[in-house]
C-alpha atoms as a PDB file:
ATOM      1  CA  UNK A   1     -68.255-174.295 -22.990  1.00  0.00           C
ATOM      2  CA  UNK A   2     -69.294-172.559 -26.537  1.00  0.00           C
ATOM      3  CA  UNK A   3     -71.383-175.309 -28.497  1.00  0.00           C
ATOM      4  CA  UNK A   4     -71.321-175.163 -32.060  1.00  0.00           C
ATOM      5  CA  UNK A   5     -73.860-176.806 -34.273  1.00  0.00           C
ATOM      6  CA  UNK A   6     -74.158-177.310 -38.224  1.00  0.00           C
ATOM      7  CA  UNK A   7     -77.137-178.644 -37.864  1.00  0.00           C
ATOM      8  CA  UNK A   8     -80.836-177.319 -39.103  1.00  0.00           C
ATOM      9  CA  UNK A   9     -83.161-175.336 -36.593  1.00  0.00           C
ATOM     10  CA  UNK A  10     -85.326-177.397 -35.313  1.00  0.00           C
ATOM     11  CA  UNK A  11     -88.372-175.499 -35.801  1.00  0.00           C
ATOM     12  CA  UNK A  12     -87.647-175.051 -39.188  1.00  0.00           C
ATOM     13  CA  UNK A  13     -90.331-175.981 -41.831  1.00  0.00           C
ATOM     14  CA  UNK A  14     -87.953-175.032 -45.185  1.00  0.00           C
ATOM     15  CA  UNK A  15     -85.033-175.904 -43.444  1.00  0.00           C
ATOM     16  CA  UNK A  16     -82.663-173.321 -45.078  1.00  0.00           C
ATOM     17  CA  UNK A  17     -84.942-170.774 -45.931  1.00  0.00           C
ATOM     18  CA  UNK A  18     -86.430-170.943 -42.490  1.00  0.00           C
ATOM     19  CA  UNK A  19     -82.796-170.584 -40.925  1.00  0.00           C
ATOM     20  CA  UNK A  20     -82.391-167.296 -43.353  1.00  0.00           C
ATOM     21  CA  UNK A  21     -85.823-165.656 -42.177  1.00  0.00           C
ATOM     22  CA  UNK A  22     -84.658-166.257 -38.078  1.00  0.00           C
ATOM     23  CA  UNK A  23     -81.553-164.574 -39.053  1.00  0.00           C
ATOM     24  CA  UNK A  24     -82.434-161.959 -40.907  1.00  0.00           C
ATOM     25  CA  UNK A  25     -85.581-160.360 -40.143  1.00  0.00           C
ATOM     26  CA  UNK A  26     -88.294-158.872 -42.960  1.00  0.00           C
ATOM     27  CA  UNK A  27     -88.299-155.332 -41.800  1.00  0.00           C
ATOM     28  CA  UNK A  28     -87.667-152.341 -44.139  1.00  0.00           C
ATOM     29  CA  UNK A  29     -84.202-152.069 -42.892  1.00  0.00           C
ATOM     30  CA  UNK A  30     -83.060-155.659 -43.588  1.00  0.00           C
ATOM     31  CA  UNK A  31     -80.383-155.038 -46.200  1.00  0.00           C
ATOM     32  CA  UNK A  32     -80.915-159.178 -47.441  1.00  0.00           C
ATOM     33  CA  UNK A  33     -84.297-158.387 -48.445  1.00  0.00           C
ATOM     34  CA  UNK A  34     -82.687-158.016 -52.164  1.00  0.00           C
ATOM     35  CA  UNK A  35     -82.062-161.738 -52.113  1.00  0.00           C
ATOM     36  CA  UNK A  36     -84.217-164.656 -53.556  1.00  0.00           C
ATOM     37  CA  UNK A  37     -84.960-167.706 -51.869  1.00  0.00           C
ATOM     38  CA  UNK A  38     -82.298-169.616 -53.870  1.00  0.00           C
ATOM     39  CA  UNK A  39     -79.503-166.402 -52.597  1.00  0.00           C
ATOM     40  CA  UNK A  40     -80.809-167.065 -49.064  1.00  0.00           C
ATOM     41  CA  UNK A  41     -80.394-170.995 -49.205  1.00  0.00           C
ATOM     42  CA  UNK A  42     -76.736-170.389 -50.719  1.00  0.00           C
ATOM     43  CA  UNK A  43     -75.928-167.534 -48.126  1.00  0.00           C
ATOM     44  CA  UNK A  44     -77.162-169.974 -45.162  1.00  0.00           C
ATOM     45  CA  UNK A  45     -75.578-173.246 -46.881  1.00  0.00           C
ATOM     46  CA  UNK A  46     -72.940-174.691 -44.344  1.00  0.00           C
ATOM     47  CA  UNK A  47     -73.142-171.807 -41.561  1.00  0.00           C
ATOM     48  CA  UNK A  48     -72.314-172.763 -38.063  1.00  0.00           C
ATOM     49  CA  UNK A  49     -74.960-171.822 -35.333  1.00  0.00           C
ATOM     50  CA  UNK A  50     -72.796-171.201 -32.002  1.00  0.00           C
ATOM     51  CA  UNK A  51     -73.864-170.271 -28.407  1.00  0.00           C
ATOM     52  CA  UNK A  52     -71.727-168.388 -26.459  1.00  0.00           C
ATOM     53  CA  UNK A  53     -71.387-167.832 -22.272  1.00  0.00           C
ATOM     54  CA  UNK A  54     -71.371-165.028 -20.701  1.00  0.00           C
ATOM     55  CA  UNK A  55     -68.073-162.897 -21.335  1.00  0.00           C
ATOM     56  CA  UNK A  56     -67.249-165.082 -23.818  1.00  0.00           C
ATOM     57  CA  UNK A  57     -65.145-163.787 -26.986  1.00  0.00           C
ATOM     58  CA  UNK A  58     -67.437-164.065 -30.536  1.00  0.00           C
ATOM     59  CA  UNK A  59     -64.734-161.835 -32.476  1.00  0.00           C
ATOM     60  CA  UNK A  60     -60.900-160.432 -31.408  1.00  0.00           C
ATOM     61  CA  UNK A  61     -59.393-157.102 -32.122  1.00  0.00           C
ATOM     62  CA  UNK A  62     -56.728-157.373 -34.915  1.00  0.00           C
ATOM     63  CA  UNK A  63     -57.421-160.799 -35.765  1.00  0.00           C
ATOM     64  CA  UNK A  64     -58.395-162.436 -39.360  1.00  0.00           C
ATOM     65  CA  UNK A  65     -61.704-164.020 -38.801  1.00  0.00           C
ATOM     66  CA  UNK A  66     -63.307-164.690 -42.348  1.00  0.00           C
ATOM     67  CA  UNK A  67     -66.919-164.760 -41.224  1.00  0.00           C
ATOM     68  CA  UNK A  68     -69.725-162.301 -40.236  1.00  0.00           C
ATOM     69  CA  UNK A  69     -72.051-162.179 -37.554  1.00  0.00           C
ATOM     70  CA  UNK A  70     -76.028-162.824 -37.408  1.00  0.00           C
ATOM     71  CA  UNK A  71     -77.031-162.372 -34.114  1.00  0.00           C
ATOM     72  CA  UNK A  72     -80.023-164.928 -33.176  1.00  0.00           C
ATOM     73  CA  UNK A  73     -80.651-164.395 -29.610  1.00  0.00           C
ATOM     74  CA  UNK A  74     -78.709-162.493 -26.349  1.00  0.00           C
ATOM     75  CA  UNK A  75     -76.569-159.064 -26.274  1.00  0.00           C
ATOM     76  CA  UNK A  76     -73.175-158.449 -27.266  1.00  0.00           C
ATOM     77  CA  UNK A  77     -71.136-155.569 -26.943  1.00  0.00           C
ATOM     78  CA  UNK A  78     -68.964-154.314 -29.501  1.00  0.00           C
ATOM     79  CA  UNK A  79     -65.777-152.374 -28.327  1.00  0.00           C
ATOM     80  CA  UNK A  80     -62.455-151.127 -28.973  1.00  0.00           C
ATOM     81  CA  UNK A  81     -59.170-152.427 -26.858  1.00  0.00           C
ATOM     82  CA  UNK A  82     -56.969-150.027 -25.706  1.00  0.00           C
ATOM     83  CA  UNK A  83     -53.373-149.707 -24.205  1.00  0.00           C
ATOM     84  CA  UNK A  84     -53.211-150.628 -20.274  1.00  0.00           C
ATOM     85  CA  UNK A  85     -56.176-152.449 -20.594  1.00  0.00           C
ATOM     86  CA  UNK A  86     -58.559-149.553 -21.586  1.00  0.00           C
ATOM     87  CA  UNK A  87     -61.829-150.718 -23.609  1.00  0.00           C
ATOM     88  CA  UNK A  88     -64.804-148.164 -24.986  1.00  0.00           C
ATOM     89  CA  UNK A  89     -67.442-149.892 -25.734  1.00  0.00           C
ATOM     90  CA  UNK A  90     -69.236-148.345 -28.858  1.00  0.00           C
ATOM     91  CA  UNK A  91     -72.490-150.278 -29.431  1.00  0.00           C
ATOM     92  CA  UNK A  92     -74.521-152.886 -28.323  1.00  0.00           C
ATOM     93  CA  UNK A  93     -76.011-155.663 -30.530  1.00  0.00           C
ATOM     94  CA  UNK A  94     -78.763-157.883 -30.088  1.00  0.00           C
ATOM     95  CA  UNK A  95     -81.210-159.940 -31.998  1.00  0.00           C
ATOM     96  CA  UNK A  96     -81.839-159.626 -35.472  1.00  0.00           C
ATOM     97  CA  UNK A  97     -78.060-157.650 -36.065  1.00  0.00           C
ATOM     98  CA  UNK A  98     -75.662-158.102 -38.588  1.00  0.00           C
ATOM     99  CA  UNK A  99     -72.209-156.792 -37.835  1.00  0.00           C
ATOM    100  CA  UNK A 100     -68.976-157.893 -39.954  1.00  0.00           C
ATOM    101  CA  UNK A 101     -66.049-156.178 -36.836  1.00  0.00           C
ATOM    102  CA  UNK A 102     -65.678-153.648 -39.700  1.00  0.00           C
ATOM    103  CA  UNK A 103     -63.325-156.410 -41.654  1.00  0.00           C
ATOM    104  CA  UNK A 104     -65.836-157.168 -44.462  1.00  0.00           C
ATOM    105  CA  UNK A 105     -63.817-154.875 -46.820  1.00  0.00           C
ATOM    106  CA  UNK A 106     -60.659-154.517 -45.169  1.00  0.00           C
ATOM    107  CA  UNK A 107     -58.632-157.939 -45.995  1.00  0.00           C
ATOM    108  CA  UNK A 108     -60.852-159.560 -42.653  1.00  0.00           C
ATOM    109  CA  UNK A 109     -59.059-158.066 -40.362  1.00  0.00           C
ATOM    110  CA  UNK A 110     -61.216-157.275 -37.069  1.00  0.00           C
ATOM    111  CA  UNK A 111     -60.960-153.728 -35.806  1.00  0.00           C
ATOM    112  CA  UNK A 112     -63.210-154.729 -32.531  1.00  0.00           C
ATOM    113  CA  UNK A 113     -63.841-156.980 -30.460  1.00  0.00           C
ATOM    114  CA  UNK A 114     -67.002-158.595 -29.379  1.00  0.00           C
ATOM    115  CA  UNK A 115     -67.872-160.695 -26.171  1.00  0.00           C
ATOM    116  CA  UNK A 116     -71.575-161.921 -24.977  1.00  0.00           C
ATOM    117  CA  UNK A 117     -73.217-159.896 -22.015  1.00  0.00           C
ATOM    118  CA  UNK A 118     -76.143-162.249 -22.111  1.00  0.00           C
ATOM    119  CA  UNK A 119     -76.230-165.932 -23.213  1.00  0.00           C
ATOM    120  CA  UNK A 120     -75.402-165.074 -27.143  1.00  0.00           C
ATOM    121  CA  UNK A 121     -76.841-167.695 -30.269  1.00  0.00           C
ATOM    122  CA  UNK A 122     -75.228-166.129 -33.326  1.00  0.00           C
ATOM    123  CA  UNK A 123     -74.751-167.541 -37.150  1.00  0.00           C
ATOM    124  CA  UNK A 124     -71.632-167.319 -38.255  1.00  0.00           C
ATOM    125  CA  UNK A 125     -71.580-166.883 -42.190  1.00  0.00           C
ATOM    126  CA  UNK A 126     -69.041-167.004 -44.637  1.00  0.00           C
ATOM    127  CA  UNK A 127     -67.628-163.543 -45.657  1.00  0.00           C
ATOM    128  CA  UNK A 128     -66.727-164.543 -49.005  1.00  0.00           C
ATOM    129  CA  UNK A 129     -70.378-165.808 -49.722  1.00  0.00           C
ATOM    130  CA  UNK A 130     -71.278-162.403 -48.893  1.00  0.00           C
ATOM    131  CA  UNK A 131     -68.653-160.655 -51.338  1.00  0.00           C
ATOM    132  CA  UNK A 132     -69.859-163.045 -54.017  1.00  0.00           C
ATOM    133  CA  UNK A 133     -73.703-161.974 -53.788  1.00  0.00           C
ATOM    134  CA  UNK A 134     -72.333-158.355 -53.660  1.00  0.00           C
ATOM    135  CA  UNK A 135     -70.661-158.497 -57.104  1.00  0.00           C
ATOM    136  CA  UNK A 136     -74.050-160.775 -58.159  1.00  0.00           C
ATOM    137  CA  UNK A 137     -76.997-158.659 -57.150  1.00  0.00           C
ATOM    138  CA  UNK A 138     -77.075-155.092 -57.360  1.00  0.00           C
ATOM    139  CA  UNK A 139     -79.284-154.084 -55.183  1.00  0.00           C
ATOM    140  CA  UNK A 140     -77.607-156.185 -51.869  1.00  0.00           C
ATOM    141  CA  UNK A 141     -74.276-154.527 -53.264  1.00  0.00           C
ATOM    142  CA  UNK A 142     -76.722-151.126 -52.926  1.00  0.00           C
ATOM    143  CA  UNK A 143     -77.883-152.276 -49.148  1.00  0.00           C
ATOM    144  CA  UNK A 144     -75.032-153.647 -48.058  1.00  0.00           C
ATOM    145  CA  UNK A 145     -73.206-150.334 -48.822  1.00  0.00           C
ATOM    146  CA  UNK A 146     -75.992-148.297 -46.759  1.00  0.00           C
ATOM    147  CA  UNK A 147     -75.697-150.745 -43.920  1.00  0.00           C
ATOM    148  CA  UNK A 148     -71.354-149.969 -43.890  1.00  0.00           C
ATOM    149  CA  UNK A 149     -72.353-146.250 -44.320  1.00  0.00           C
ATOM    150  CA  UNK A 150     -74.534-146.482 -41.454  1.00  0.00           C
ATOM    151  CA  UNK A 151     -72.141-148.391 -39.382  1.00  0.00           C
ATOM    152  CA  UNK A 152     -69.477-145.841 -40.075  1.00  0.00           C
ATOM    153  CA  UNK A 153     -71.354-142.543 -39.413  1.00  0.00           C
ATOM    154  CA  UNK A 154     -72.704-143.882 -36.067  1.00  0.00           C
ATOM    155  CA  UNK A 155     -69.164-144.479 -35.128  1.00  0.00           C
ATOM    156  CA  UNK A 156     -68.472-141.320 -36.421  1.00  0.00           C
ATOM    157  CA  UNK A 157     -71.137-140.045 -34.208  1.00  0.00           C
ATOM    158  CA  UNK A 158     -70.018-141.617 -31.213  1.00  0.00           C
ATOM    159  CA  UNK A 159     -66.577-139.951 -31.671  1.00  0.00           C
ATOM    160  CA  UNK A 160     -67.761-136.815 -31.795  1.00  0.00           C
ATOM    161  CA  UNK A 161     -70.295-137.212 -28.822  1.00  0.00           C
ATOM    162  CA  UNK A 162     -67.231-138.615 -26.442  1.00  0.00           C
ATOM    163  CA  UNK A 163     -64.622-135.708 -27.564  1.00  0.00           C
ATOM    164  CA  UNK A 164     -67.326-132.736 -26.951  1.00  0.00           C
ATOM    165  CA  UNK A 165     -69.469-133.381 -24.421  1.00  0.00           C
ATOM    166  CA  UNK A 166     -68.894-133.135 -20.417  1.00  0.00           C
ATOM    167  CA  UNK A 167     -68.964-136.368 -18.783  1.00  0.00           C
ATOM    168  CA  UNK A 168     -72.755-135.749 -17.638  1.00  0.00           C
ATOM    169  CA  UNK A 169     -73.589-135.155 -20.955  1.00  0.00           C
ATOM    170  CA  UNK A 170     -71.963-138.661 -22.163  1.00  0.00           C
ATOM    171  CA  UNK A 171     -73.791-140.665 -19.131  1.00  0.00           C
ATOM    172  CA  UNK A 172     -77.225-139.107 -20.288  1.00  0.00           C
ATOM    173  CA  UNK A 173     -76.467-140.322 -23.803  1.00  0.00           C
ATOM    174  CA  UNK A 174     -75.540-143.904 -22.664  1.00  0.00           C
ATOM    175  CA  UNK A 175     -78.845-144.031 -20.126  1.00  0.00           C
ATOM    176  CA  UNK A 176     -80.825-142.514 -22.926  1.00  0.00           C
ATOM    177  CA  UNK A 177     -79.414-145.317 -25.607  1.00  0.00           C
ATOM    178  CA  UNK A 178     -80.166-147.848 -23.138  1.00  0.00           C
ATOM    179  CA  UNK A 179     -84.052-147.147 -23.190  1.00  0.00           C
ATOM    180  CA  UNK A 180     -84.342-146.173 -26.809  1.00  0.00           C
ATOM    181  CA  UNK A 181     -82.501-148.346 -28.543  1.00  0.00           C
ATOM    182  CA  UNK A 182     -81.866-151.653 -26.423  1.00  0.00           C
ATOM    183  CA  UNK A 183     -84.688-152.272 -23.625  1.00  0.00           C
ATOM    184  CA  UNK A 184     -86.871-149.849 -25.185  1.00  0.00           C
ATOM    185  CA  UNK A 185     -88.696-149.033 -21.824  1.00  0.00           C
ATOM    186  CA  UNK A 186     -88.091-146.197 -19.660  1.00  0.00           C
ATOM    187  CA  UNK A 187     -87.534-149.075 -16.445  1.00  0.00           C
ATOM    188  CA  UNK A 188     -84.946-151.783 -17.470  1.00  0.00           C
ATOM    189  CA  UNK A 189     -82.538-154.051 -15.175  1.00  0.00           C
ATOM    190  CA  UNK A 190     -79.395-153.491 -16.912  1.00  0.00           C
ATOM    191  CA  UNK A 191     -77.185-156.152 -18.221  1.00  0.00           C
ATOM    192  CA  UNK A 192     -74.100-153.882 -18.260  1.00  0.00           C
ATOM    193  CA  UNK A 193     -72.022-153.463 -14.861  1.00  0.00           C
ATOM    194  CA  UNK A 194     -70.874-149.935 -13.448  1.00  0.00           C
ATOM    195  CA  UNK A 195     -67.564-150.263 -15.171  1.00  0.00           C
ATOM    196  CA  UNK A 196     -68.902-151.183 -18.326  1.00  0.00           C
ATOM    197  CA  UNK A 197     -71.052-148.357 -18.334  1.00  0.00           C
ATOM    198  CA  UNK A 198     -68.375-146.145 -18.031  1.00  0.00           C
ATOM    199  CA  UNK A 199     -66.935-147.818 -20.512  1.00  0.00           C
ATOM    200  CA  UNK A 200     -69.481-146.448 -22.699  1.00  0.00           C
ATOM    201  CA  UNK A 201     -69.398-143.556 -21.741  1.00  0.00           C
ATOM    202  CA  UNK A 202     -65.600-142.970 -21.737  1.00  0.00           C
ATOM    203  CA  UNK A 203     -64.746-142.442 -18.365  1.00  0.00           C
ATOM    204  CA  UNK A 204     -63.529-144.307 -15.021  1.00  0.00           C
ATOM    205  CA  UNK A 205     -66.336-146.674 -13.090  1.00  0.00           C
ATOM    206  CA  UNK A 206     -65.500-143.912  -9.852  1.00  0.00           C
ATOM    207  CA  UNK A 207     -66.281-140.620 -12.315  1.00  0.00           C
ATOM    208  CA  UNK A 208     -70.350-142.904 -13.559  1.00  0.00           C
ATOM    209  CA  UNK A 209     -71.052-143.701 -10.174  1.00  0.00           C
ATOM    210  CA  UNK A 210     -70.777-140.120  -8.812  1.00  0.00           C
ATOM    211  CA  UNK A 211     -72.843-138.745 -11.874  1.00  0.00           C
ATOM    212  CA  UNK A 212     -75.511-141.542 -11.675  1.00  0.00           C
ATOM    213  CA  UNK A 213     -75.644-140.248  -7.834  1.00  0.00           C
ATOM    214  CA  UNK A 214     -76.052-136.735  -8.660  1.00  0.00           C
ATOM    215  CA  UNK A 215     -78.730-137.881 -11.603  1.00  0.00           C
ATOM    216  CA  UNK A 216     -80.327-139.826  -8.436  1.00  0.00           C
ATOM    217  CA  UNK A 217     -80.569-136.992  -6.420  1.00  0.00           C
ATOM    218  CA  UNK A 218     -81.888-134.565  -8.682  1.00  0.00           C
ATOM    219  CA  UNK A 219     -84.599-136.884  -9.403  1.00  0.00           C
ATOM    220  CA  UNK A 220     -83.612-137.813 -12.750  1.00  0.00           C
ATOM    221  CA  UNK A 221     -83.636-141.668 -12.290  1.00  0.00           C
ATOM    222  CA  UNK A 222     -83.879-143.886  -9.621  1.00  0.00           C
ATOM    223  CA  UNK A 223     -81.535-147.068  -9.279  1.00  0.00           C
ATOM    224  CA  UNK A 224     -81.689-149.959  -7.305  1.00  0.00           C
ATOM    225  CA  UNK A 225     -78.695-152.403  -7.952  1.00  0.00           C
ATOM    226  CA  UNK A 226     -78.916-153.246 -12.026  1.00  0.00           C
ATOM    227  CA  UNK A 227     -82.365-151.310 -12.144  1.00  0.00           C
ATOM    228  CA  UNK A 228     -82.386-148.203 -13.729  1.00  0.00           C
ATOM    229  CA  UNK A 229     -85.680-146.644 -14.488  1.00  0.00           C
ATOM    230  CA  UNK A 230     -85.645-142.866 -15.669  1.00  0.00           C
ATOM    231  CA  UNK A 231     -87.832-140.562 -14.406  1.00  0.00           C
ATOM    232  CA  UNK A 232     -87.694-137.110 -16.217  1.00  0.00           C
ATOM    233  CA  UNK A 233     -86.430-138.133 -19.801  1.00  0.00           C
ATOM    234  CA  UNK A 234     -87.366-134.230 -20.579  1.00  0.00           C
ATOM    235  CA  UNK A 235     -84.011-133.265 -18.571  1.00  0.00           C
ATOM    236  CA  UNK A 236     -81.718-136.318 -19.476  1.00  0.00           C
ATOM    237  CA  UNK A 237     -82.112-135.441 -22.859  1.00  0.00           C
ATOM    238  CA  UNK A 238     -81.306-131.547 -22.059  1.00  0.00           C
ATOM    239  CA  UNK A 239     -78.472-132.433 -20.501  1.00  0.00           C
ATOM    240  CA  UNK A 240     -77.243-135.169 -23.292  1.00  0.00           C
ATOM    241  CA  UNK A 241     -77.722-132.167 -26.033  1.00  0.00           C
ATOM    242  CA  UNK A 242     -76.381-129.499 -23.889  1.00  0.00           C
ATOM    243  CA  UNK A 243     -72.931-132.179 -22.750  1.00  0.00           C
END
């Protein structure tokens, strides 16, 4: 069962302010870096800390939902619902992200869904607290901005990457985004099953499984069950470029 807590983290010295740093972390990137201690306390004021199970639902496609999402702890994937039951997953998120399910500006309403792959802790914040600070503080407004920029051209990105490339070209981008950008190490035990993989990719589980075989047997990357350690990044990349 999700629990849900209002209550203060524990380990928090300055309760509020202590909350606000786990959330949102001080690197260069952090678009709440603009905000004073007293912005932070009012942005963290009344948010609900919730822990999701595995395969649990955090947000719904085409649903209002009038809050945003700080991830804490775990991995989530973010993905679009099809017809017939169809998903493509577009991103991963894990600790330290802030994602809004691209309603923030758009009357709340969710354009993806997101479940837990991992046990998930997330802070759910108010939306319109975040509005308010955006007409308040120009340089969030300025951040925040970037961060929906950003958003957009990766799935911008992503579109383009799933319409032109070959199916071995979209597998070698997944395994590729994998170690770079989520276990950052060449060897990981993936959270993600075969069909969700392929749901990244944008393809059927049967159409993965025989390119992950062919990747094996050129000597590309070994598996063994959720394993997946890549041996020859040099040609996975070629291969991801060349689609």
């Amino acid at each position: 069962m999700t629990e849900t807590s209002n209550k203060n983290c524990k380990d928090c010295g300055k309760e509020s302010v202590c909350c606000a740093q786990t959330c949102f972390s001080k690197s260069e990137t952090n678009i709440f870096k603009p905000l004073s201690e007293q912005e932070l306390s009012f942005l963290v004021d009344k948010k609900q800390q919730i822990k999701y199970k595995v395969k649990e639902t955090i947000i719904k496609q085409n649903t209002t939902s009038t809050f945003v999402i700080c991830m804490r702890d775990g991995l989530a994937k973010v993905y679009t619902e099809g017809e017939k039951g169809k998903n493509l997953i577009v991103k991963l998120i894990g600790k330290g992200d802030f994602i809004s399910g691209g309603g923030l500006f758009n009357g709340n309403i969710q354009h993806f869904t997101i479940s837990a792959i991992t046990p998930v802790t997330c802070c759910l914040i108010d939306s319109s607290k975040l509005t308010n600070l955006f007409t308040e503080n120009n340089q969030f407004a300025v951040e925040l901005m970037r961060n929906h920029t950003k958003q957009n051209n990766y799935l911008l990105s992503k579109m383009v990457s799933l319409t032109q490339k070959y199916m071995p070209g979209r597998v070698a981008e997944t395994l590729l985004y994998l170690k770079n950008d989520i276990y950052k190490n060449s060897k990981f035990k993936s959270h993600l099953s075969r069909q969700e993989l392929a749901e990244m990719s944008n393809m059927t589980k049967e159409s993965l499984v025989r390119i992950l075989h062919q990747f094996k047997e050129s000597e590309i990357i070994k598996t063994q069950g959720s394993e997946i350690e890549i041996l020859d990044e040099g040609s996975l990349t070629h291969i991801s470029r060349n689609g």
